[in-house]
Protein backbone atom coordinates (compact mmCIF):
# COMPACT_ATOMS: atom_id res chain seq x y z
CA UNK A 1 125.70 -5.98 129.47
CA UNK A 2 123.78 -9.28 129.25
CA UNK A 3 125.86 -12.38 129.88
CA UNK A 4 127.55 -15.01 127.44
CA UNK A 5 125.36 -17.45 128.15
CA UNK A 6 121.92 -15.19 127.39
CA UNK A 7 123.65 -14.99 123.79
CA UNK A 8 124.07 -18.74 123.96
CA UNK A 9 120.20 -18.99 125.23
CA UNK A 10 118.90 -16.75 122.74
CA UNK A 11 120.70 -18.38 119.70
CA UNK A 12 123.11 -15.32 118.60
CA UNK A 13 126.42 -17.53 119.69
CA UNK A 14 126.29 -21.10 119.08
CA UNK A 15 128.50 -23.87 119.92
CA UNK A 16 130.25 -26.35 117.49
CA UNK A 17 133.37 -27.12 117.15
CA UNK A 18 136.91 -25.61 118.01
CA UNK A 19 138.08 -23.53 114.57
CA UNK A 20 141.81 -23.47 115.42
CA UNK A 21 143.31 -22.54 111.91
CA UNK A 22 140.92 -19.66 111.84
CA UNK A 23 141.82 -18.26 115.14
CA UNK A 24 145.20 -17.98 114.46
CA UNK A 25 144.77 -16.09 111.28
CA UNK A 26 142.13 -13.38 113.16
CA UNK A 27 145.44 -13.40 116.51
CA UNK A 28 147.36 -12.38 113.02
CA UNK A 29 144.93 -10.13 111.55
CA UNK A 30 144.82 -8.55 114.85
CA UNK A 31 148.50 -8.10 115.49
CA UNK A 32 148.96 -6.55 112.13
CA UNK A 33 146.46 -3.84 112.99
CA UNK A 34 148.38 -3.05 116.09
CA UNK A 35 151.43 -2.74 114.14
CA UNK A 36 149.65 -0.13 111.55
CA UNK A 37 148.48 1.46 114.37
CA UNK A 38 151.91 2.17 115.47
CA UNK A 39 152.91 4.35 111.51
CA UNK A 40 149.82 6.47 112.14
CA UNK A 41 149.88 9.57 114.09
CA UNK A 42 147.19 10.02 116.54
CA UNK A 43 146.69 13.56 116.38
CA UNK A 44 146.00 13.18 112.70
CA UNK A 45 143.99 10.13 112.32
CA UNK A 46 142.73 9.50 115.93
CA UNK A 47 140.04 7.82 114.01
CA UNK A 48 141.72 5.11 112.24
CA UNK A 49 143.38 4.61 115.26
CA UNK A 50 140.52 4.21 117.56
CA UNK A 51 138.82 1.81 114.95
CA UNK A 52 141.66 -0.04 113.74
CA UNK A 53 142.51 -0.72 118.07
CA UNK A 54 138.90 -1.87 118.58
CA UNK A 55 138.96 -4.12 115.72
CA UNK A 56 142.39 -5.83 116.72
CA UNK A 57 140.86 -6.53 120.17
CA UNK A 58 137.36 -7.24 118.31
CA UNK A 59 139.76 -10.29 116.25
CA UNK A 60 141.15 -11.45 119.41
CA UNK A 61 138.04 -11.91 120.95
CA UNK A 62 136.64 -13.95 118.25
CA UNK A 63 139.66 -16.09 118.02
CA UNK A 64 139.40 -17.01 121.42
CA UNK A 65 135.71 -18.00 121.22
CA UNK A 66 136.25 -19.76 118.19
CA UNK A 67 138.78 -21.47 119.66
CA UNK A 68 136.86 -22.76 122.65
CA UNK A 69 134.28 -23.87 119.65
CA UNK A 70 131.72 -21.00 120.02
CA UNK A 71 130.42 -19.08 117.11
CA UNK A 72 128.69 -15.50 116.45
CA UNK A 73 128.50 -12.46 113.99
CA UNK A 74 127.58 -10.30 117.53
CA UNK A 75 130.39 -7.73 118.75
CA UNK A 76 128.49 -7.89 121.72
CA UNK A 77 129.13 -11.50 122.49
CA UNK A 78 132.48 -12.14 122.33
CA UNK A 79 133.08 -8.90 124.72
CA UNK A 80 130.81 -10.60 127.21
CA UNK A 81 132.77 -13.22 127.33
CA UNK A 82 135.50 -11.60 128.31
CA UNK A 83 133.81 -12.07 132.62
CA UNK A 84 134.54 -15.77 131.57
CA UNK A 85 137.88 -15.55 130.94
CA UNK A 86 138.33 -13.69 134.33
CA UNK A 87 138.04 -9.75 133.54
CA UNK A 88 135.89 -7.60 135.92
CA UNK A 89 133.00 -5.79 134.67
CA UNK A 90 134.91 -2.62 134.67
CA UNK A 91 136.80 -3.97 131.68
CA UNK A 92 133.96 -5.38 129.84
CA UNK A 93 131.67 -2.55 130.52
CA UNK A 94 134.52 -0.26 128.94
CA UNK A 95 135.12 -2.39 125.85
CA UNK A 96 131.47 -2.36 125.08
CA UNK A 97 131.75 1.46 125.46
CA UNK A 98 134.44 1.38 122.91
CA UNK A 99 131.93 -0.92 120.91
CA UNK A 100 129.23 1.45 120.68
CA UNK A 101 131.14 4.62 119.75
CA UNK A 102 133.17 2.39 117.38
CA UNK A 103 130.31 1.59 115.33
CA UNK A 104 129.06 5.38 115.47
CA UNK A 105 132.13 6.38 113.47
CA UNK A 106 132.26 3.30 111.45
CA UNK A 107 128.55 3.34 110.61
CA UNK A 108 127.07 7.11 111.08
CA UNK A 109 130.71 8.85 110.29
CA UNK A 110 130.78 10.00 114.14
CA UNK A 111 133.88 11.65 114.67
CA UNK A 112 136.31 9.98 117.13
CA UNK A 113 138.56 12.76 119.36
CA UNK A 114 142.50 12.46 119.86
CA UNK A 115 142.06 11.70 123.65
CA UNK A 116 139.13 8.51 122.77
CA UNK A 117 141.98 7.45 120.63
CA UNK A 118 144.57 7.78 123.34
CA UNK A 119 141.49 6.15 125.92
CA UNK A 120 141.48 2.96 123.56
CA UNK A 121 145.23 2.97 123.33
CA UNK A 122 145.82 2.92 126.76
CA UNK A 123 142.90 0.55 127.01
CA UNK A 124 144.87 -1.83 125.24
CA UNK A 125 148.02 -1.74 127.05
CA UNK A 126 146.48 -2.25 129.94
CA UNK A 127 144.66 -5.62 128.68
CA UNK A 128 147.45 -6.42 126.57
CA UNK A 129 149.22 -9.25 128.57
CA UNK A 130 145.86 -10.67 130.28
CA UNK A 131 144.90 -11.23 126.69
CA UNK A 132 147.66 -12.32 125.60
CA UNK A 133 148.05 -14.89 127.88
CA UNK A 134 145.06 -16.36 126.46
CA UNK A 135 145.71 -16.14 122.97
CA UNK A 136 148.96 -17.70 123.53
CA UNK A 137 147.48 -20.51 124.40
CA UNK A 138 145.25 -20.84 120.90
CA UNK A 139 149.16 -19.38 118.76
């Protein structure tokens, strides 16, 4: 994966200023997808859960950068920036993993298995309080 500041370089994130009131309405957005992720069943509608996981942690991401005053329509961006805000490359290389087959089902009608919706699931937990602790920050 390239790094933030290539996207910065190349003109796909820009910098202006710090969009607080927006952030906190994507860190909302993004917890109430969570919640509806928690009334569907996974073995049912592992898609909806995969997708609707990705895209809570795809609002997070933006609300921190547009926090810090950085701006970009890329899904690629904001998970690069994730190695600023102190996750390995493990982490970001999976999210952008999660990305691509994200926007397979949501764009080409890909199917998305029960255990890639249990993957992103667990994926979450396990970044949950890191990014949390950063959002908190922004709430």
């Amino acid at each position: 994966m390239e790094s933030f500041e290539s996207f910065i370089e190349s003109g796909i994130v820009r910098k202006g200023f710090a969009d607080i009131q927006r952030a906190k309405k994507l860190i909302k957005d993004g917890e109430k997808r969570i919640i509806g992720v928690g009334l569907l069943d996974i073995n049912q509608l592992p898609k909806f859960v995969f997708e609707n996981i990705y895209d809570a942690i795809r609002d997070f991401l933006y609300a921190i950068l547009l926090s810090e005053g950085y701006n970009t329509k890329s899904h690629e961006a904001p998970i690069a920036y994730l190695s600023n805000k102190g996750f390995d490359i493990y982490t970001v290389n999976k999210l952008d993993k999660f990305r691509y087959k994200r926007n397979g089902s949501k764009y080409y009608g890909e199917d998305i298995s029960i255990d890639e919706a249990k993957d992103i699931k667990a994926f979450y937990l396990e970044i949950k309080d890191k990014l949390y602790k950063i959002l908190n920050q922004i709430k």
